[in-house]
C-alpha atoms as a PDB file:
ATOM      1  CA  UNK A   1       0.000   0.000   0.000  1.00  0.00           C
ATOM      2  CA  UNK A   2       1.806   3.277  -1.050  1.00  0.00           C
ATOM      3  CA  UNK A   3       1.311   5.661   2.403  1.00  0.00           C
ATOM      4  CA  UNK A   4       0.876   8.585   0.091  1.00  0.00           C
ATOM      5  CA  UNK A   5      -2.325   9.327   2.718  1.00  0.00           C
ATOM      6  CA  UNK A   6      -0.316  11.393   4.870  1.00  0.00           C
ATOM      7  CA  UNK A   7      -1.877  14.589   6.522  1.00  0.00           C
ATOM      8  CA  UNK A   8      -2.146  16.635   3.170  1.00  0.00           C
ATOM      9  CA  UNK A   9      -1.793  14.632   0.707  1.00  0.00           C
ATOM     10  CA  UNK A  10      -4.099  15.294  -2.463  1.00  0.00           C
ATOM     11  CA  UNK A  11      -7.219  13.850  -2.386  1.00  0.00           C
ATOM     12  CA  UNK A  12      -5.789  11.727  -5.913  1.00  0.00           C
ATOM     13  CA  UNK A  13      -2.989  10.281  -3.626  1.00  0.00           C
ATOM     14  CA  UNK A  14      -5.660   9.239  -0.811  1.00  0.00           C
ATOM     15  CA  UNK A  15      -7.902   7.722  -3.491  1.00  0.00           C
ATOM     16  CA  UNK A  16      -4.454   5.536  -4.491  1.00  0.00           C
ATOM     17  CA  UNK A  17      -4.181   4.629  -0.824  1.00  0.00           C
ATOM     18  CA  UNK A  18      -7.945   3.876  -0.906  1.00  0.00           C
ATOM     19  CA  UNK A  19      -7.656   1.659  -3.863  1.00  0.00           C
ATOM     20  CA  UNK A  20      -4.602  -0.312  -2.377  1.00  0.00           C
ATOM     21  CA  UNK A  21      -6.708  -1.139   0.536  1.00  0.00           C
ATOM     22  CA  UNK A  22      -9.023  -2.893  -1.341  1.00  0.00           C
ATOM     23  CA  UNK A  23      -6.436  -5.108  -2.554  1.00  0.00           C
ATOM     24  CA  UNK A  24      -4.937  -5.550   0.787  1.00  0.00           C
ATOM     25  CA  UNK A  25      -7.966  -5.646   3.032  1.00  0.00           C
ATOM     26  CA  UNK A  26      -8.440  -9.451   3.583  1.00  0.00           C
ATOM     27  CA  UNK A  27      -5.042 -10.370   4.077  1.00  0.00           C
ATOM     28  CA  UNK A  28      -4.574  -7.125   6.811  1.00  0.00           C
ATOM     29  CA  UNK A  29      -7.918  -8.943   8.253  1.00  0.00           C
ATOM     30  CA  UNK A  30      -6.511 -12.572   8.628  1.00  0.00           C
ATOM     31  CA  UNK A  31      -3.008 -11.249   9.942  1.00  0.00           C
ATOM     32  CA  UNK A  32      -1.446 -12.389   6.676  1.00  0.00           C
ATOM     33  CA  UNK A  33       0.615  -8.783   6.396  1.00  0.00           C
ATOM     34  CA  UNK A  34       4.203  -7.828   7.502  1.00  0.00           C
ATOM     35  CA  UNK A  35       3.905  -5.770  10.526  1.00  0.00           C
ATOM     36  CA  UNK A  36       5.441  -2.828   8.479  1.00  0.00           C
ATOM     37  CA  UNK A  37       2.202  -2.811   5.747  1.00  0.00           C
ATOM     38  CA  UNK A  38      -0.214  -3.476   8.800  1.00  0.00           C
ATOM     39  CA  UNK A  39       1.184   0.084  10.405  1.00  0.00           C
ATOM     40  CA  UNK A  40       0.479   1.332   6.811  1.00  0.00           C
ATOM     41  CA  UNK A  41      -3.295  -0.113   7.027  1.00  0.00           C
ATOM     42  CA  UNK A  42      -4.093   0.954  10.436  1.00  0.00           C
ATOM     43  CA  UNK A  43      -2.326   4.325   9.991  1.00  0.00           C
ATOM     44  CA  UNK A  44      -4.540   5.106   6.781  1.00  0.00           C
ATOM     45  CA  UNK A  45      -7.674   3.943   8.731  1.00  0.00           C
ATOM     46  CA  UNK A  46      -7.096   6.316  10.893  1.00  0.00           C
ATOM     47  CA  UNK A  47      -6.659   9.291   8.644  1.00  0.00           C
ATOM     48  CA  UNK A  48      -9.926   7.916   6.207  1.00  0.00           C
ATOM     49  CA  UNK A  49     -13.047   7.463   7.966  1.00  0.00           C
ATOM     50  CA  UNK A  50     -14.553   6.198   4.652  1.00  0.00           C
ATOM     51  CA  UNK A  51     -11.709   3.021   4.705  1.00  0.00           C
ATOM     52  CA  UNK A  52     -11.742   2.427   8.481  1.00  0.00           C
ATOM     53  CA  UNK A  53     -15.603   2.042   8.117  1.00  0.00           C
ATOM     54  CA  UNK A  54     -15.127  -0.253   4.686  1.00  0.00           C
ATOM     55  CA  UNK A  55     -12.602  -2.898   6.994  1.00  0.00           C
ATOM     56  CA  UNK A  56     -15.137  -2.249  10.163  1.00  0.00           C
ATOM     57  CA  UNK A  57     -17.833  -3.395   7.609  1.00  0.00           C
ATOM     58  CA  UNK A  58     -15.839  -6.626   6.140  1.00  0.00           C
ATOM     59  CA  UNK A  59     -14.729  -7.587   9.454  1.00  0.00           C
ATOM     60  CA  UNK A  60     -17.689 -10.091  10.236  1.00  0.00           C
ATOM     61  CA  UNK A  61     -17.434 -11.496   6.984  1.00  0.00           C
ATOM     62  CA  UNK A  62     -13.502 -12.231   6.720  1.00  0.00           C
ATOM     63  CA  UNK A  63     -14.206 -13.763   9.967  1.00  0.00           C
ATOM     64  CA  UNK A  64     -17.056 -16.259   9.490  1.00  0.00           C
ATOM     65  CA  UNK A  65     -15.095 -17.074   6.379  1.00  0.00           C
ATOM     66  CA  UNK A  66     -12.983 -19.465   8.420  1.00  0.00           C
ATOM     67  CA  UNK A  67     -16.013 -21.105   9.644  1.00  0.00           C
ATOM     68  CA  UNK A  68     -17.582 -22.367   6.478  1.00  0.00           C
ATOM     69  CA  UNK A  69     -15.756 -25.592   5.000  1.00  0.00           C
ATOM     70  CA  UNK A  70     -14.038 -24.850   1.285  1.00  0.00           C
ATOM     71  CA  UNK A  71     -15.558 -28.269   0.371  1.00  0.00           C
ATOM     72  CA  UNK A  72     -18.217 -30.212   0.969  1.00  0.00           C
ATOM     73  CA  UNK A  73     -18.984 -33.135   3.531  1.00  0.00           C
END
C-alpha cells in the first residue's frame, strides 16, 4: 500500500491509498501482512473514515469465512 495518505496529501494520492486497501484488506484482516504494511493499514484507517468504516464493515465477513468448510462433507 503506497502511504501517500499522509496529513495533506491530495485527495488523488488518498484515493491511491484507498484503492490499495481494497487489494490488501483481507489479508490485513486474517493477519497475513508484515507488521510494516499493517502500520500502513491501520495508519490510513485512521486518517480515512470512509476506509476504516469499509474494513469495520468486512470484518464479520472475513471472519465467518474461516467457519464455512471450502468443500463439501
Amino acid at each position: 500500500m503506497s502511504d501517500k495518505s499522509d496529513a495533506g496529501g491530495t485527495g488523488e494520492e488518498i484515493d491511491t491509498a484507498c484503492r490499495d486497501l481494497v487489494e490488501i484488506v483481507t489479508d490485513y484482516l486474517e493477519g497475513a501482512l508484515d507488521p510494516s504494511m499493517s502500520h500502513a493499514v491501520e495508519s490510513h484507517r485512521a486518517k480515512c473514515p470512509g476506509c476504516d468504516e469499509s474494513v469495520a464493515q468486512i470484518r464479520p465477513t472475513v471472519s465467518l469465512r474461516g467457519l464455512v468448510p471450502t468443500h463439501p462433507p
